[in-house]
ModelCIF file with pLDDT and N, C-alpha, C, O atoms, coordinates in Angstrom:
data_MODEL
#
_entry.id   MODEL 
#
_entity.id                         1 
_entity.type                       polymer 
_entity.pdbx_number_of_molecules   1 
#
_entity_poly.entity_id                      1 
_entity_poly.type                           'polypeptide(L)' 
_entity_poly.nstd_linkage                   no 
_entity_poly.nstd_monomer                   no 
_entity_poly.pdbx_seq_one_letter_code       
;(UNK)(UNK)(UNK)(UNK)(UNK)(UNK)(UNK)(UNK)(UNK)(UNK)(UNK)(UNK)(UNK)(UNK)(UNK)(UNK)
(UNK)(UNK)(UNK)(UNK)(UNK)(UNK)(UNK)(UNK)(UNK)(UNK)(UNK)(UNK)(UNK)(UNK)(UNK)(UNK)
(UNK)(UNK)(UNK)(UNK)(UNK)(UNK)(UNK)(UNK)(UNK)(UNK)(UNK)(UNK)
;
_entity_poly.pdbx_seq_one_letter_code_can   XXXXXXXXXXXXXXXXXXXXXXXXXXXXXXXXXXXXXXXXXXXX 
_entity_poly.pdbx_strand_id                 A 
#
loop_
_entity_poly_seq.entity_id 
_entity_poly_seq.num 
_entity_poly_seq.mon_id 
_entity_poly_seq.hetero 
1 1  UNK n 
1 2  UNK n 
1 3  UNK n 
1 4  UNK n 
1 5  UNK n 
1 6  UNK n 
1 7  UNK n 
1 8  UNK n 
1 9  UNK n 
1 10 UNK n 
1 11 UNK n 
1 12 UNK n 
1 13 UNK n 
1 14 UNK n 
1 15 UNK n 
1 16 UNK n 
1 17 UNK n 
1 18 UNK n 
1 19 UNK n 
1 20 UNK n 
1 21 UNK n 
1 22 UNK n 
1 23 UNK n 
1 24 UNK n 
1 25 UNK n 
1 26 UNK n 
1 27 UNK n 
1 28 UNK n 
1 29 UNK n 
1 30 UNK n 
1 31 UNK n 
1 32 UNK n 
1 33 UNK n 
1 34 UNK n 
1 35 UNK n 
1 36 UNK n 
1 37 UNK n 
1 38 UNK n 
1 39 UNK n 
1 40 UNK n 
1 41 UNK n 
1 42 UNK n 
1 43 UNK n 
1 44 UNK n 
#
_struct_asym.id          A 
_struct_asym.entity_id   1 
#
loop_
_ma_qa_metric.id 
_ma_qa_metric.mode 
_ma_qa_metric.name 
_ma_qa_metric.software_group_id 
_ma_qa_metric.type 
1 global pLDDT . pLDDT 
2 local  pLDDT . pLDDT 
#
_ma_qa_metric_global.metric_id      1 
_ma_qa_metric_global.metric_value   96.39 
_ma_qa_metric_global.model_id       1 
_ma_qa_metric_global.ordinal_id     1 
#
loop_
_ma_qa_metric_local.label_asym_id 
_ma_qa_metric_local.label_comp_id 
_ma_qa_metric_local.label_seq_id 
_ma_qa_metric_local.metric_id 
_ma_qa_metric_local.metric_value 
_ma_qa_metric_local.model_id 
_ma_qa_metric_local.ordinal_id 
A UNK 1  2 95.00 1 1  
A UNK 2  2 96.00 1 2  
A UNK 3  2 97.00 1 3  
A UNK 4  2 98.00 1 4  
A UNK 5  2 98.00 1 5  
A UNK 6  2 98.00 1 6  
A UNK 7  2 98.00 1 7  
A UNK 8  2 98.00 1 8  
A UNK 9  2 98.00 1 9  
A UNK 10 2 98.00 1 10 
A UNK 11 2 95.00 1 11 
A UNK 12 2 92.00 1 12 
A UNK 13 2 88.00 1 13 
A UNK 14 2 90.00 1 14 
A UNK 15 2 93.00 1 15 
A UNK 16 2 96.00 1 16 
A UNK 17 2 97.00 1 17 
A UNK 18 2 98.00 1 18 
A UNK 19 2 98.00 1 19 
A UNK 20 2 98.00 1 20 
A UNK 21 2 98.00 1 21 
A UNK 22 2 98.00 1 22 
A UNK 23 2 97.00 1 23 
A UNK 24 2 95.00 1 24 
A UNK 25 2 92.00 1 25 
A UNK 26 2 89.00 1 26 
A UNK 27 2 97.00 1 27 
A UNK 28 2 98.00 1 28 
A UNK 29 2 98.00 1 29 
A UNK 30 2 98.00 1 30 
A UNK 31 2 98.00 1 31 
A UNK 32 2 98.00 1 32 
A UNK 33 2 97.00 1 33 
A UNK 34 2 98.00 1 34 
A UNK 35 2 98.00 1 35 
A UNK 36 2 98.00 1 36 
A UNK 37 2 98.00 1 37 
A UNK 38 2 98.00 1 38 
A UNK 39 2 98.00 1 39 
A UNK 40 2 98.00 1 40 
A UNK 41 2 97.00 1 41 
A UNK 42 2 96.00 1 42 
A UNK 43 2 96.00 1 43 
A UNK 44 2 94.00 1 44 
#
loop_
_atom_site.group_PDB 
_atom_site.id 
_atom_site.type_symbol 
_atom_site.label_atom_id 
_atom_site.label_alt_id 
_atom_site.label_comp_id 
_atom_site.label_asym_id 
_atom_site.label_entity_id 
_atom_site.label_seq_id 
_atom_site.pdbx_PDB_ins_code 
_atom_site.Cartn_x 
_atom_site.Cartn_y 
_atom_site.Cartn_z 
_atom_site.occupancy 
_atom_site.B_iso_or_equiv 
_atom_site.pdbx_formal_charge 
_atom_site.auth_seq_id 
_atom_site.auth_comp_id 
_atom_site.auth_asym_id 
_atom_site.auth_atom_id 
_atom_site.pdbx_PDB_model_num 
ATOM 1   N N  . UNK A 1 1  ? 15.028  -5.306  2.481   1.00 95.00 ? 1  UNK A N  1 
ATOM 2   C CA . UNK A 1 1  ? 14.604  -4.959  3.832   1.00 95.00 ? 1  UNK A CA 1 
ATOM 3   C C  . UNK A 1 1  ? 14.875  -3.504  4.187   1.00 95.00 ? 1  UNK A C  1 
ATOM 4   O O  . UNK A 1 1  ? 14.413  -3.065  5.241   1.00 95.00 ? 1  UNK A O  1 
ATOM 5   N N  . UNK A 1 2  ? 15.555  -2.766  3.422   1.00 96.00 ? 2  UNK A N  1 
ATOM 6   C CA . UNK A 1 2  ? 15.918  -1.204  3.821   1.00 96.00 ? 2  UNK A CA 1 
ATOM 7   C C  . UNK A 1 2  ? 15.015  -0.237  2.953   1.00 96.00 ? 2  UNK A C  1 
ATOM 8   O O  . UNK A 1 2  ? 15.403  0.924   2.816   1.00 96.00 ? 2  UNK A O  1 
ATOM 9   N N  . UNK A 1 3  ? 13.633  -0.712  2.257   1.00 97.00 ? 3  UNK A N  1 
ATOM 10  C CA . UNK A 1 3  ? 13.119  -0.290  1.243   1.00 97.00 ? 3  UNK A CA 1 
ATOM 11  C C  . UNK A 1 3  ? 11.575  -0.369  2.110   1.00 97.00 ? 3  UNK A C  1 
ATOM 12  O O  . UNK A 1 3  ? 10.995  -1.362  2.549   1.00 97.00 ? 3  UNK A O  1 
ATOM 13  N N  . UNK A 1 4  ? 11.306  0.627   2.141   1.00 98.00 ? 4  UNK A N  1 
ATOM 14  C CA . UNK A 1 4  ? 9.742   0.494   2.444   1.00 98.00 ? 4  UNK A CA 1 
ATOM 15  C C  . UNK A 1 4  ? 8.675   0.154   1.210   1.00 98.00 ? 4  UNK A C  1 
ATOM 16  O O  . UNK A 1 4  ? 9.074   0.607   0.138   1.00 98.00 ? 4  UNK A O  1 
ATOM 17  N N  . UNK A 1 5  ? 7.791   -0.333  1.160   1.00 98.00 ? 5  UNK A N  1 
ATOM 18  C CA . UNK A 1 5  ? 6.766   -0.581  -0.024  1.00 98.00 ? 5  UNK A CA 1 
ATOM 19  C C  . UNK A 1 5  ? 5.816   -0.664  0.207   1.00 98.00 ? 5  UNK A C  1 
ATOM 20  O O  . UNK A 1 5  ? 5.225   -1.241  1.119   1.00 98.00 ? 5  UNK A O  1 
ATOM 21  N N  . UNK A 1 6  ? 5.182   0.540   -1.485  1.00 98.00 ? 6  UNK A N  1 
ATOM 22  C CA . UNK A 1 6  ? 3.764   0.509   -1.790  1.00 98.00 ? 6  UNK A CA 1 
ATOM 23  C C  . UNK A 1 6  ? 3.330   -0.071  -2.459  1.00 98.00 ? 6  UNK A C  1 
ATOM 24  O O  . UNK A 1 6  ? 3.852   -0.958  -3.135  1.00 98.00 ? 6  UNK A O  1 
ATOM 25  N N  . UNK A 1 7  ? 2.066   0.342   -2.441  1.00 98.00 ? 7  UNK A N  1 
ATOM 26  C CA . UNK A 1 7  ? 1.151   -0.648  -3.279  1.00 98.00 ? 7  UNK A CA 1 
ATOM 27  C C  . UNK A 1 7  ? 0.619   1.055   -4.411  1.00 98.00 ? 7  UNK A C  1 
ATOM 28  O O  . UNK A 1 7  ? 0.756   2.211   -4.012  1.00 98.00 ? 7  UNK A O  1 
ATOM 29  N N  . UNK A 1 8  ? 0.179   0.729   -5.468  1.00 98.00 ? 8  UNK A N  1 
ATOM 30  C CA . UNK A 1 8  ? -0.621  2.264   -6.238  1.00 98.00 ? 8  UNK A CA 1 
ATOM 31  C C  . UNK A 1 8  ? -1.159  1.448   -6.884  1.00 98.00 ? 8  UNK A C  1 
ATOM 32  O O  . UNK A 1 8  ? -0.832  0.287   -7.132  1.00 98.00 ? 8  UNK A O  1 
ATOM 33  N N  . UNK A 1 9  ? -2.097  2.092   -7.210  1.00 98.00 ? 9  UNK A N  1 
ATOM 34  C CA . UNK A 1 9  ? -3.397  1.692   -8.217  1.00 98.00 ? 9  UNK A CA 1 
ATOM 35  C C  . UNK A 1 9  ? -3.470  2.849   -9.619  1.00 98.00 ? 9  UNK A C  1 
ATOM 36  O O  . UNK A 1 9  ? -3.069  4.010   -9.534  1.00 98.00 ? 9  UNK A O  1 
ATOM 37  N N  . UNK A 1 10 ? -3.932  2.371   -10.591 1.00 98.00 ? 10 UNK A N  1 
ATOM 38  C CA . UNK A 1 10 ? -3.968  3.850   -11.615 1.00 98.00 ? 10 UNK A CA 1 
ATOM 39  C C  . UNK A 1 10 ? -5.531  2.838   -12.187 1.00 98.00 ? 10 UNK A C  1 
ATOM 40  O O  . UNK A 1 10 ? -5.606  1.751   -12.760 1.00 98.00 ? 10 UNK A O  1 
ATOM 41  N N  . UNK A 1 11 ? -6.435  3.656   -11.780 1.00 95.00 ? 11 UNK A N  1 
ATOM 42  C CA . UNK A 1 11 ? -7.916  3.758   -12.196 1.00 95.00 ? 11 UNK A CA 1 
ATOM 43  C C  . UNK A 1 11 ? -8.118  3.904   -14.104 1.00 95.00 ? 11 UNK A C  1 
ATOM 44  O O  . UNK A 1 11 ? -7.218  4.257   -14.867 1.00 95.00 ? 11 UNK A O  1 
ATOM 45  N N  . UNK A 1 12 ? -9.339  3.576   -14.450 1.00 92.00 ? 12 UNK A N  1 
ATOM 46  C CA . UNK A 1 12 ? -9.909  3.574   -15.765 1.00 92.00 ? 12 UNK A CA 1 
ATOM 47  C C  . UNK A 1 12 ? -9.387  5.049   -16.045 1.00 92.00 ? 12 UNK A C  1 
ATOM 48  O O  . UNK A 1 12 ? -8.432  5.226   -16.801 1.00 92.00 ? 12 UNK A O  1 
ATOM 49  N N  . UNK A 1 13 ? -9.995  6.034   -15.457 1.00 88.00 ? 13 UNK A N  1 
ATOM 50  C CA . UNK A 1 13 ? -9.922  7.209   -15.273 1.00 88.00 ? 13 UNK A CA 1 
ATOM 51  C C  . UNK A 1 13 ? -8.929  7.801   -15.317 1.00 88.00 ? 13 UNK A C  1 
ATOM 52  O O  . UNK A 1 13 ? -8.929  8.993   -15.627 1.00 88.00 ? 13 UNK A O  1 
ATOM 53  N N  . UNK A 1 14 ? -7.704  7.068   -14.991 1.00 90.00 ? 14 UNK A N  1 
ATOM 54  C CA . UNK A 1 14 ? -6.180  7.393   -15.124 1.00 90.00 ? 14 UNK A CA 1 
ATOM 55  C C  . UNK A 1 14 ? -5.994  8.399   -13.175 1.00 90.00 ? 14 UNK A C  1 
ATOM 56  O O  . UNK A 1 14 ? -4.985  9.088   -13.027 1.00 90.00 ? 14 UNK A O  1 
ATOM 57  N N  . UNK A 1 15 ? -6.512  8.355   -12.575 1.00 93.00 ? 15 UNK A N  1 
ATOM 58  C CA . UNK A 1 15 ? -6.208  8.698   -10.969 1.00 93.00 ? 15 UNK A CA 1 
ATOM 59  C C  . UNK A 1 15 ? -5.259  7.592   -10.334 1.00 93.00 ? 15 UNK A C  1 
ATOM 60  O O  . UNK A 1 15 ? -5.530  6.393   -10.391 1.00 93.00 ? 15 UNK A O  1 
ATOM 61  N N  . UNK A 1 16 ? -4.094  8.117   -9.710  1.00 96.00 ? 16 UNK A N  1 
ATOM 62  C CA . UNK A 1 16 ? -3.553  7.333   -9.298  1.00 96.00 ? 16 UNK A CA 1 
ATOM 63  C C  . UNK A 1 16 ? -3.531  7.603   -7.838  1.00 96.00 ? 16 UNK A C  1 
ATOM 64  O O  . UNK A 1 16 ? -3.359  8.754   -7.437  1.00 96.00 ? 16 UNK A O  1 
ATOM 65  N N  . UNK A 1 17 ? -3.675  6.728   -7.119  1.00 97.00 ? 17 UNK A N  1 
ATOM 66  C CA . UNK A 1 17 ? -3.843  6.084   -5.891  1.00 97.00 ? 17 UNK A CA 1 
ATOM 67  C C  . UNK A 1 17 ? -3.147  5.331   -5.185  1.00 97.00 ? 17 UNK A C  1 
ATOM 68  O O  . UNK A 1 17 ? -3.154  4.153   -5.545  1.00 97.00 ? 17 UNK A O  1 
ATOM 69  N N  . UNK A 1 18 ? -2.164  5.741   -3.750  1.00 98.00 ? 18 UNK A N  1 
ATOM 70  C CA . UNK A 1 18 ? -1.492  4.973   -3.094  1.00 98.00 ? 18 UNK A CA 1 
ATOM 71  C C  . UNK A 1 18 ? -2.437  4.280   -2.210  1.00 98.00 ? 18 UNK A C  1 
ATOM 72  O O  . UNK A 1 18 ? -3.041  4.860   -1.307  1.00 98.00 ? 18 UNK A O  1 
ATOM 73  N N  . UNK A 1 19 ? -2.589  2.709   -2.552  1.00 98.00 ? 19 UNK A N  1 
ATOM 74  C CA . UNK A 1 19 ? -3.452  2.360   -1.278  1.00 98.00 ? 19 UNK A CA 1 
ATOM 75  C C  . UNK A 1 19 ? -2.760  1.499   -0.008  1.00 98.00 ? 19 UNK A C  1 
ATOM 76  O O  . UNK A 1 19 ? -3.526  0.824   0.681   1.00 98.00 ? 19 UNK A O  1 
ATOM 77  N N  . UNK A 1 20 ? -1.668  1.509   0.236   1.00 98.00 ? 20 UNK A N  1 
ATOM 78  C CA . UNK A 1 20 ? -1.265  0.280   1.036   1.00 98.00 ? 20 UNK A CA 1 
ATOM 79  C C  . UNK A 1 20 ? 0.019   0.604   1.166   1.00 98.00 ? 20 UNK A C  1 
ATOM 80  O O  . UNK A 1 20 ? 0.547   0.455   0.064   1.00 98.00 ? 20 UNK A O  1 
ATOM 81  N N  . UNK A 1 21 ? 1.013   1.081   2.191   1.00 98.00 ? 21 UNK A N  1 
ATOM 82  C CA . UNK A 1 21 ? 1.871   1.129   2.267   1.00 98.00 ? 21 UNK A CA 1 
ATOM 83  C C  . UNK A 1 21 ? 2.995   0.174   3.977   1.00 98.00 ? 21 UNK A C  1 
ATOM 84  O O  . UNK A 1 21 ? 2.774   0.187   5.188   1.00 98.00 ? 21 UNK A O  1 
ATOM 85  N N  . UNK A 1 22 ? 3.886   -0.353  3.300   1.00 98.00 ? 22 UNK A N  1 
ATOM 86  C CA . UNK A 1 22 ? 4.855   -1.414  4.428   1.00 98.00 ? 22 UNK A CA 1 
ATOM 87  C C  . UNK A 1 22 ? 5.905   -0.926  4.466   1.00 98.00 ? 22 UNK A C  1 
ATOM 88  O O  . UNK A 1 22 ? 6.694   -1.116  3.540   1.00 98.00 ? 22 UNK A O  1 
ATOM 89  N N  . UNK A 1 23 ? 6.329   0.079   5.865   1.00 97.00 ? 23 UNK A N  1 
ATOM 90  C CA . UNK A 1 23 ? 7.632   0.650   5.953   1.00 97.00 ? 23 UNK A CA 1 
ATOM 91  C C  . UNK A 1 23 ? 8.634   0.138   6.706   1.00 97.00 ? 23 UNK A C  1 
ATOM 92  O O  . UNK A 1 23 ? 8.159   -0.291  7.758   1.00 97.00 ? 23 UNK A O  1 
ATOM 93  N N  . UNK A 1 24 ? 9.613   0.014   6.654   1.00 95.00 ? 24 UNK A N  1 
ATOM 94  C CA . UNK A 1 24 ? 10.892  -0.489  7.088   1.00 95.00 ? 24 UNK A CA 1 
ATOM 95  C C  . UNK A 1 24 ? 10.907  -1.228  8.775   1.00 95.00 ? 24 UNK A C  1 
ATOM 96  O O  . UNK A 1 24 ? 11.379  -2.279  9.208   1.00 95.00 ? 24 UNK A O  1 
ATOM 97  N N  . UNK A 1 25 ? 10.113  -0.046  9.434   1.00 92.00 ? 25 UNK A N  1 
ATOM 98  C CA . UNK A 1 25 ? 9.741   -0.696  11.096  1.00 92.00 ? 25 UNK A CA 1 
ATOM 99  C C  . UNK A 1 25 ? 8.645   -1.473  11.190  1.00 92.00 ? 25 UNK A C  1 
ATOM 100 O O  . UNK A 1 25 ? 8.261   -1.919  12.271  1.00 92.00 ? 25 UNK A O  1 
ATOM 101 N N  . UNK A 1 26 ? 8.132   -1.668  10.216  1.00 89.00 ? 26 UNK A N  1 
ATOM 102 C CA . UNK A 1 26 ? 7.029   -3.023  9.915   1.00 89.00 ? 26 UNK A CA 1 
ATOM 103 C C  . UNK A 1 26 ? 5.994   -2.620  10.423  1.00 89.00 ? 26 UNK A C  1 
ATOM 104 O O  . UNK A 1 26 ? 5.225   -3.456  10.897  1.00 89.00 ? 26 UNK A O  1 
ATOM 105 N N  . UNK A 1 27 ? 5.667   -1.211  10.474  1.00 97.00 ? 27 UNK A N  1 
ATOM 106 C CA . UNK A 1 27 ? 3.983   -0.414  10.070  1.00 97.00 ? 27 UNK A CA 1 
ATOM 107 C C  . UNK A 1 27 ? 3.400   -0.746  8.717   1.00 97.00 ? 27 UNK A C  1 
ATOM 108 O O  . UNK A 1 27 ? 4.088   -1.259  7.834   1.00 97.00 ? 27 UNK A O  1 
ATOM 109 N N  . UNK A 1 28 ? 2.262   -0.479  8.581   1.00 98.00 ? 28 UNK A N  1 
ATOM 110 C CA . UNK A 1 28 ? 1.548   -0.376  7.699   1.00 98.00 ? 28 UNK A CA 1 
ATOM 111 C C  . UNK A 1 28 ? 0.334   0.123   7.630   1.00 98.00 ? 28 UNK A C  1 
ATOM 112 O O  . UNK A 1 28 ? -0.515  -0.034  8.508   1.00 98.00 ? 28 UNK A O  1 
ATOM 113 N N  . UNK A 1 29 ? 0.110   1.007   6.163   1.00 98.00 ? 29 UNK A N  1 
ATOM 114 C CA . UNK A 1 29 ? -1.346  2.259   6.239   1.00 98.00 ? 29 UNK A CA 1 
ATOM 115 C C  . UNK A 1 29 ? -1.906  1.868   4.933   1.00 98.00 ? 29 UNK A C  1 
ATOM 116 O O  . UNK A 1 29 ? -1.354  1.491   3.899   1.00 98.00 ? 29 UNK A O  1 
ATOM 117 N N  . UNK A 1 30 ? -3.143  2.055   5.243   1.00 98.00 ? 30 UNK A N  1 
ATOM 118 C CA . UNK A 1 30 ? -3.838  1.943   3.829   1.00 98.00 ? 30 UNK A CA 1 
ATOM 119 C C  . UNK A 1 30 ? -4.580  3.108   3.741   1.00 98.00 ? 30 UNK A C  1 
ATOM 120 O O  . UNK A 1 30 ? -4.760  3.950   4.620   1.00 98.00 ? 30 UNK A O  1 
ATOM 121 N N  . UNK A 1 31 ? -5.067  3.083   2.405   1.00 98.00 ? 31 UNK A N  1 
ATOM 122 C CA . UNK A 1 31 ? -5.871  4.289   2.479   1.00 98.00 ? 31 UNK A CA 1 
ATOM 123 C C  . UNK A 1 31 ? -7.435  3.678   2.693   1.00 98.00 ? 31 UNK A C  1 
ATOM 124 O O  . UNK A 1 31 ? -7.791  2.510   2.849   1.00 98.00 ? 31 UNK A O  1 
ATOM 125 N N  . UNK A 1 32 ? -8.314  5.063   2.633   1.00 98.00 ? 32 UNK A N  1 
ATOM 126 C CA . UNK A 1 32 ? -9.671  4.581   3.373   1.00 98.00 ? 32 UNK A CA 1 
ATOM 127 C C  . UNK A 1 32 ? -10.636 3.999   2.463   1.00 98.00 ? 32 UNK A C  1 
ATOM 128 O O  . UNK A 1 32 ? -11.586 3.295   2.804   1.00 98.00 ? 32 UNK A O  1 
ATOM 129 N N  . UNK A 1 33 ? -10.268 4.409   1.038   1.00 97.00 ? 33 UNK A N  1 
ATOM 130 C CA . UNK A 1 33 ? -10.468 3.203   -0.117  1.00 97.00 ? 33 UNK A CA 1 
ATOM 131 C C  . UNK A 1 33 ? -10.548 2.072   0.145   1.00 97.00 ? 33 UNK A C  1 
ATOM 132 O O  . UNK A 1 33 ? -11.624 1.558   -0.162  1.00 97.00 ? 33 UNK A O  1 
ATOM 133 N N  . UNK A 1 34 ? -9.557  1.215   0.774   1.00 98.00 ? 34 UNK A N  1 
ATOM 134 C CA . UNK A 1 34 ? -9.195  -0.229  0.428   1.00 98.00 ? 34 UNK A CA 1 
ATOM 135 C C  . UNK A 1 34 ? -9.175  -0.419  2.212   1.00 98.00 ? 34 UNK A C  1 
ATOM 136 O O  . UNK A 1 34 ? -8.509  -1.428  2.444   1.00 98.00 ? 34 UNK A O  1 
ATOM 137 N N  . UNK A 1 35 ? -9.553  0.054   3.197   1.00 98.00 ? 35 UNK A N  1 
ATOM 138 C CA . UNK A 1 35 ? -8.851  -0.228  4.645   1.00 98.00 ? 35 UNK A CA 1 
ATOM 139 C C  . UNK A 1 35 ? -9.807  -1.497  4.550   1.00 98.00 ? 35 UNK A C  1 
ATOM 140 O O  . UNK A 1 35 ? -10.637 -1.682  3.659   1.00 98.00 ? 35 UNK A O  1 
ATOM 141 N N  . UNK A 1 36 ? -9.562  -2.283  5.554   1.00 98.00 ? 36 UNK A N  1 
ATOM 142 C CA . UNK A 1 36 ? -10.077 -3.398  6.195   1.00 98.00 ? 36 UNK A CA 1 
ATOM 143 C C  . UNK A 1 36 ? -10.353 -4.661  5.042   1.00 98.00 ? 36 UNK A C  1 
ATOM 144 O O  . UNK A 1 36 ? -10.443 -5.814  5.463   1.00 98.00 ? 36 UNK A O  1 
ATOM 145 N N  . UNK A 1 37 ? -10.468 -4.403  3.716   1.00 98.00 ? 37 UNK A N  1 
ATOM 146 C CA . UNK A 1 37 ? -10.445 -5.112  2.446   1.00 98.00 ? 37 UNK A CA 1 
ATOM 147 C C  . UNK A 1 37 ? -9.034  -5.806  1.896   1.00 98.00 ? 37 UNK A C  1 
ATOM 148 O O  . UNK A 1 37 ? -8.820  -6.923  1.426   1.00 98.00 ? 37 UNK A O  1 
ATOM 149 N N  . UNK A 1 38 ? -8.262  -4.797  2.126   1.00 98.00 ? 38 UNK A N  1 
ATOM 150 C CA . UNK A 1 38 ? -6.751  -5.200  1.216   1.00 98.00 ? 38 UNK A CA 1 
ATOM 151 C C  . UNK A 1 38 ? -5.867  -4.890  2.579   1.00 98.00 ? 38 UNK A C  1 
ATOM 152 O O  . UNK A 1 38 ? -6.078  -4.008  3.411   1.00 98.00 ? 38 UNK A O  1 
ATOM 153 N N  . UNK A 1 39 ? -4.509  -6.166  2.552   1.00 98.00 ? 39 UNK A N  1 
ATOM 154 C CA . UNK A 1 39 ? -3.862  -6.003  3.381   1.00 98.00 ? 39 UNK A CA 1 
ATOM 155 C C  . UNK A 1 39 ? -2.366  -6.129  2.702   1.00 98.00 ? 39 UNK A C  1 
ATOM 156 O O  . UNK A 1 39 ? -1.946  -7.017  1.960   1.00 98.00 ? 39 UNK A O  1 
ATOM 157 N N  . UNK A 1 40 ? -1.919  -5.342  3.032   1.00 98.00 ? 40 UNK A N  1 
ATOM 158 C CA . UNK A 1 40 ? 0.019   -6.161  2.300   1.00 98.00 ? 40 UNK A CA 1 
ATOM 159 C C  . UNK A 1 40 ? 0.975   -6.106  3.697   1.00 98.00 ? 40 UNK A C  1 
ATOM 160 O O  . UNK A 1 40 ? 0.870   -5.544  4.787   1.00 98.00 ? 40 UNK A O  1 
ATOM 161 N N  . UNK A 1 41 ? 1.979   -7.011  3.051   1.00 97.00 ? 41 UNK A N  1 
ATOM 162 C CA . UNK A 1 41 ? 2.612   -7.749  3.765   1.00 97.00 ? 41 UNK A CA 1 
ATOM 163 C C  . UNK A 1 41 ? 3.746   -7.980  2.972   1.00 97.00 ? 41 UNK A C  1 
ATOM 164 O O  . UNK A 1 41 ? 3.572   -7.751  1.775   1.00 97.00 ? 41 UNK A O  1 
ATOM 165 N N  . UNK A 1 42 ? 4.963   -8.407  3.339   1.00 96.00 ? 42 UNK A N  1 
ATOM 166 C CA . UNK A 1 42 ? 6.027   -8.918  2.717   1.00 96.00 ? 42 UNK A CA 1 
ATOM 167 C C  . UNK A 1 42 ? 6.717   -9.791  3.458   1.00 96.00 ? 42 UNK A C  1 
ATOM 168 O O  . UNK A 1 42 ? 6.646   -9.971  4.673   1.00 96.00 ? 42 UNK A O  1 
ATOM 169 N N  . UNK A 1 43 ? 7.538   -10.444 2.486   1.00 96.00 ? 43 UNK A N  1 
ATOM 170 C CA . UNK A 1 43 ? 8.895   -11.408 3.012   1.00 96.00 ? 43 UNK A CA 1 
ATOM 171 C C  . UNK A 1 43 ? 10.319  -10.782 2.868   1.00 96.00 ? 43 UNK A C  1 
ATOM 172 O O  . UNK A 1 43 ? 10.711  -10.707 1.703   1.00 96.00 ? 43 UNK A O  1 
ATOM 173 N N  . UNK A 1 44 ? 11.053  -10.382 3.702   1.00 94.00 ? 44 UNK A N  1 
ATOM 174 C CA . UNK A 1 44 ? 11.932  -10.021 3.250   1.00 94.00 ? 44 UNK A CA 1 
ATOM 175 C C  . UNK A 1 44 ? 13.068  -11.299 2.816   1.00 94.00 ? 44 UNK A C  1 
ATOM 176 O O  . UNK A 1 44 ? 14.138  -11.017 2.278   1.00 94.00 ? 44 UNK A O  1 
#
């Protein structure tokens, strides 16, 4: 619970990509890649 978490992707292409991030005050951002498609969430 004192750990914020991402999500990254690493493409065919080898590009790596933060898409989804859950920070400690229980925000969360995605990038504009994945918005409204992919959601994360956790249990602490």
């Amino acid at each position: 619970s004192d750990y914020a978490i991402s999500w990254y992707r690493r493409t065919p292409g080898n590009q790596r990509e933060r898409v989804a991030i859950s920070t400690v005050g229980g925000s969360t951002y995605y990038a504009d890649s994945v918005k409204g498609r992919f959601t994360i969430s956790r249990d602490n």
